[in-house]
N, C-alpha and C. Protein backbone atom coordinates (compact mmCIF):
# COMPACT_ATOMS: atom_id res chain seq x y z
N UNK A 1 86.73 93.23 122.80
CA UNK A 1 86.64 94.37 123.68
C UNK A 1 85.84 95.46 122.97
N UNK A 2 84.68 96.04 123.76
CA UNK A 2 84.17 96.88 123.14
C UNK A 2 84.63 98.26 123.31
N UNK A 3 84.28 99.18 122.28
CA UNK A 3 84.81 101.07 122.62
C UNK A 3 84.32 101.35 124.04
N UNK A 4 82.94 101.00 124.57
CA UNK A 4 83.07 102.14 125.91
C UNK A 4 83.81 101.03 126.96
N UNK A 5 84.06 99.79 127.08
CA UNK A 5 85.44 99.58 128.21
C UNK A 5 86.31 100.05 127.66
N UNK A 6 86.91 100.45 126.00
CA UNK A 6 88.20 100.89 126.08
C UNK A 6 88.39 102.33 126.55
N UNK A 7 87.36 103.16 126.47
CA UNK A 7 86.96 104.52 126.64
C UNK A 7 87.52 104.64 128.65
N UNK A 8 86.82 103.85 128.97
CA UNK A 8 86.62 103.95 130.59
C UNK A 8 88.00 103.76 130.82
N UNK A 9 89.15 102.94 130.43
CA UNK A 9 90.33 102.60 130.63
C UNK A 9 90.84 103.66 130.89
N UNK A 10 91.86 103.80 132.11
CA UNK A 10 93.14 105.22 132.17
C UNK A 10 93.92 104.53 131.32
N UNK A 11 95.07 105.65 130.86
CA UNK A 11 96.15 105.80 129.78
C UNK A 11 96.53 104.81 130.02
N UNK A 12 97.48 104.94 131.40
CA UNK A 12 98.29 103.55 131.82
C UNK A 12 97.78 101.90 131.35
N UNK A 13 96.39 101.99 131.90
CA UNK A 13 95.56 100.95 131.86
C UNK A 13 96.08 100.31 130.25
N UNK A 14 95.70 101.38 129.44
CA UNK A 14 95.71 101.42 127.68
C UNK A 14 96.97 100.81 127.28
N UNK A 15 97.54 101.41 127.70
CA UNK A 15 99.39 101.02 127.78
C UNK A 15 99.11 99.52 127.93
N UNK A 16 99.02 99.16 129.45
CA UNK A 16 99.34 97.17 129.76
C UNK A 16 98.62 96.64 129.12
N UNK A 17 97.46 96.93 128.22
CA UNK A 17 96.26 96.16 127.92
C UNK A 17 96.93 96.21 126.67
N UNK A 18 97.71 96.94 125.70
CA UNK A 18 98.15 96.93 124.43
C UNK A 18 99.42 95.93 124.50
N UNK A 19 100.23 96.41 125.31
CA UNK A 19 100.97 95.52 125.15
C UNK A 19 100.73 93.70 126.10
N UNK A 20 99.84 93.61 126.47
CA UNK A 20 99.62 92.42 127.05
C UNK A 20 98.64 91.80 125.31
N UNK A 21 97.72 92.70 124.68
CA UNK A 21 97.23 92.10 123.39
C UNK A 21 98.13 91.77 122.24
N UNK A 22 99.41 92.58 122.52
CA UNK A 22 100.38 92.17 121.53
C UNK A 22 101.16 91.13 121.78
N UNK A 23 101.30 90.76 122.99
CA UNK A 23 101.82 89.54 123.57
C UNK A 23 101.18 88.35 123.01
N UNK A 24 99.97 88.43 123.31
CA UNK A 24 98.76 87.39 122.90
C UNK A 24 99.04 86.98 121.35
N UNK A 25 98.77 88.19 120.64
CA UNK A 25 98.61 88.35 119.08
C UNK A 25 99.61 87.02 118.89
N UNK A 26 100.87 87.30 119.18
CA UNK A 26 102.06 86.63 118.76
C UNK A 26 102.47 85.42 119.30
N UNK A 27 101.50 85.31 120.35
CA UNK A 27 101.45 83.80 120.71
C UNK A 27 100.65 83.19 119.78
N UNK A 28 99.71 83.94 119.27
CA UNK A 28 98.56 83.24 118.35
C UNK A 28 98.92 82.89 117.10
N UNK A 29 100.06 83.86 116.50
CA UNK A 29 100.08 83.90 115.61
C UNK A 29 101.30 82.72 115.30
N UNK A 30 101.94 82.67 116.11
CA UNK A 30 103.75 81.15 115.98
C UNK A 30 102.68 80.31 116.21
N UNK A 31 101.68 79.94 116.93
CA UNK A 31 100.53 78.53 117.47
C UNK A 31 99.86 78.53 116.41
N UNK A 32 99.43 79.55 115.45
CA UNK A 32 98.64 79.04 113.76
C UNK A 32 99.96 78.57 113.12
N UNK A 33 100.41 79.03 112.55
CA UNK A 33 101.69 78.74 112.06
C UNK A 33 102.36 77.14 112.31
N UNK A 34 102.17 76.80 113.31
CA UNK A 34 102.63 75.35 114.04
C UNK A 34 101.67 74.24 113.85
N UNK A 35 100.53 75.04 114.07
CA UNK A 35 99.72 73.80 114.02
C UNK A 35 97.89 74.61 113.88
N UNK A 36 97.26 74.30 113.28
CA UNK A 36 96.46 75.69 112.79
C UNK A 36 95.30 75.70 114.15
N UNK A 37 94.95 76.69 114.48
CA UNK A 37 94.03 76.62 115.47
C UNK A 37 92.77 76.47 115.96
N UNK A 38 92.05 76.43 116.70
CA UNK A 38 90.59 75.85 116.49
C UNK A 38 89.55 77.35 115.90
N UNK A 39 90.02 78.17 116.23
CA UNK A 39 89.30 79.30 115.56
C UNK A 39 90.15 80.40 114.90
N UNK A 40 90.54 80.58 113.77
CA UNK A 40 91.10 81.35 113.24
C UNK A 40 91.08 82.86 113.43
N UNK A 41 89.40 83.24 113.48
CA UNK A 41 88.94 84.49 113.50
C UNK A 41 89.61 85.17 114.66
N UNK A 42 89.91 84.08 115.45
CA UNK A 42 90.31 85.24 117.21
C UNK A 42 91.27 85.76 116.76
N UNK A 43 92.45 85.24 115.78
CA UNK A 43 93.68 86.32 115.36
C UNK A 43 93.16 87.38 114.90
N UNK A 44 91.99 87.71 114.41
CA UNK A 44 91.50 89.09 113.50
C UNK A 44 90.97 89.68 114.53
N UNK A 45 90.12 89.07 115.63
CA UNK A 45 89.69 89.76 116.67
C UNK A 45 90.63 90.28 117.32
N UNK A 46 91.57 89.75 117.31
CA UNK A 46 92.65 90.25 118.77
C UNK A 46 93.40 91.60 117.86
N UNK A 47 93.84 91.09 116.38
CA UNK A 47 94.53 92.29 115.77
C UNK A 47 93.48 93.46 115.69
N UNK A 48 92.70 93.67 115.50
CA UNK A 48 91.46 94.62 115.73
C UNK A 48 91.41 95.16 117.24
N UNK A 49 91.54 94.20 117.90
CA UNK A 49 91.10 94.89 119.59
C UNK A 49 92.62 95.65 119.61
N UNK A 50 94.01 95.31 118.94
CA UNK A 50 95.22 96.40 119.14
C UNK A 50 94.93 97.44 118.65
N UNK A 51 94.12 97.62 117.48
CA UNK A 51 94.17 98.81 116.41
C UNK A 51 92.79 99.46 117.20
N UNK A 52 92.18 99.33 117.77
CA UNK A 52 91.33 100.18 118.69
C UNK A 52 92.15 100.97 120.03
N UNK A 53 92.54 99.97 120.86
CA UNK A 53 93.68 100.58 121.77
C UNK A 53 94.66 101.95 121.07
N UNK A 54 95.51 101.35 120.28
CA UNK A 54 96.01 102.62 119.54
C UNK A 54 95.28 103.63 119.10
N UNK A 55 94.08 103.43 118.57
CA UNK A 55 93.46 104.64 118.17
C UNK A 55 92.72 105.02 119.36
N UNK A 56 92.88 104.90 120.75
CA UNK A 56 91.87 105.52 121.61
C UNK A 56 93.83 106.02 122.08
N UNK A 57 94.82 105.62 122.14
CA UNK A 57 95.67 106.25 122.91
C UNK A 57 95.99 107.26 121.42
N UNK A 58 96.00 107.11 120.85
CA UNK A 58 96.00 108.15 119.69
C UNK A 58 95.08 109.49 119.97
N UNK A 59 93.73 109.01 119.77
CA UNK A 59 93.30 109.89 120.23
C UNK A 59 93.28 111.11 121.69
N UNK A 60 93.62 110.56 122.56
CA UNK A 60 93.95 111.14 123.92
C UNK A 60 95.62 111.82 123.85
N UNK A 61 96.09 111.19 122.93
CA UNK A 61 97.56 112.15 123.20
C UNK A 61 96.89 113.44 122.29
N UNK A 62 96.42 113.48 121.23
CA UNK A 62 96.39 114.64 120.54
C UNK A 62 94.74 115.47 120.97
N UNK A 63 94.25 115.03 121.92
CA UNK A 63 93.68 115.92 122.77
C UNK A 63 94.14 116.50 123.89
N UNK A 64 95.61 115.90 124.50
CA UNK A 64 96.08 116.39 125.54
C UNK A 64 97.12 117.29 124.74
N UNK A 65 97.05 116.72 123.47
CA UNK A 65 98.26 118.34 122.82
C UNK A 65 97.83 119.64 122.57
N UNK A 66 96.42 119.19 122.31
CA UNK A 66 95.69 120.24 121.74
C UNK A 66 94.99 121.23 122.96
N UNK A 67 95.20 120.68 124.67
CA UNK A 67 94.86 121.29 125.14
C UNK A 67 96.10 122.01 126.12
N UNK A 68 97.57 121.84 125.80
CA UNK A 68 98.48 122.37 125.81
C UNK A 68 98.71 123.84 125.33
């Protein structure tokens, strides 16, 4: 996932899409574990595409604080 679809995303949006990637993550991650998978890298991709989500909902809460 690149920054400007995560950008375009509403909050909410940010929300199901994080926790639907953390869902994933952890399917990926018991399915390496079990039996190793055909591409390893997608676990780094997918843990990366969470840590973007958080830092774009990161960012938007403390611009909506700051404009409080």
């Amino acid at each position: 996932m690149k920054k400007e679809d995560i950008k375009e995303l509403t909050t909410d949006e940010l929300k199901l899409r994080l926790a639907e990637e953390k869902n994933l993550y952890v399917k990926m991650k018991m399915n390496h574990a079990v039996s190793p998978i055909e591409n390893p890298m997608k676990i780094r991709a997918t843990r990366r595409g969470i840590a973007m989500l958080h830092t774009e909902l990161t960012k938007r809460a403390k611009a909506d604080q700051k404009n409080k």
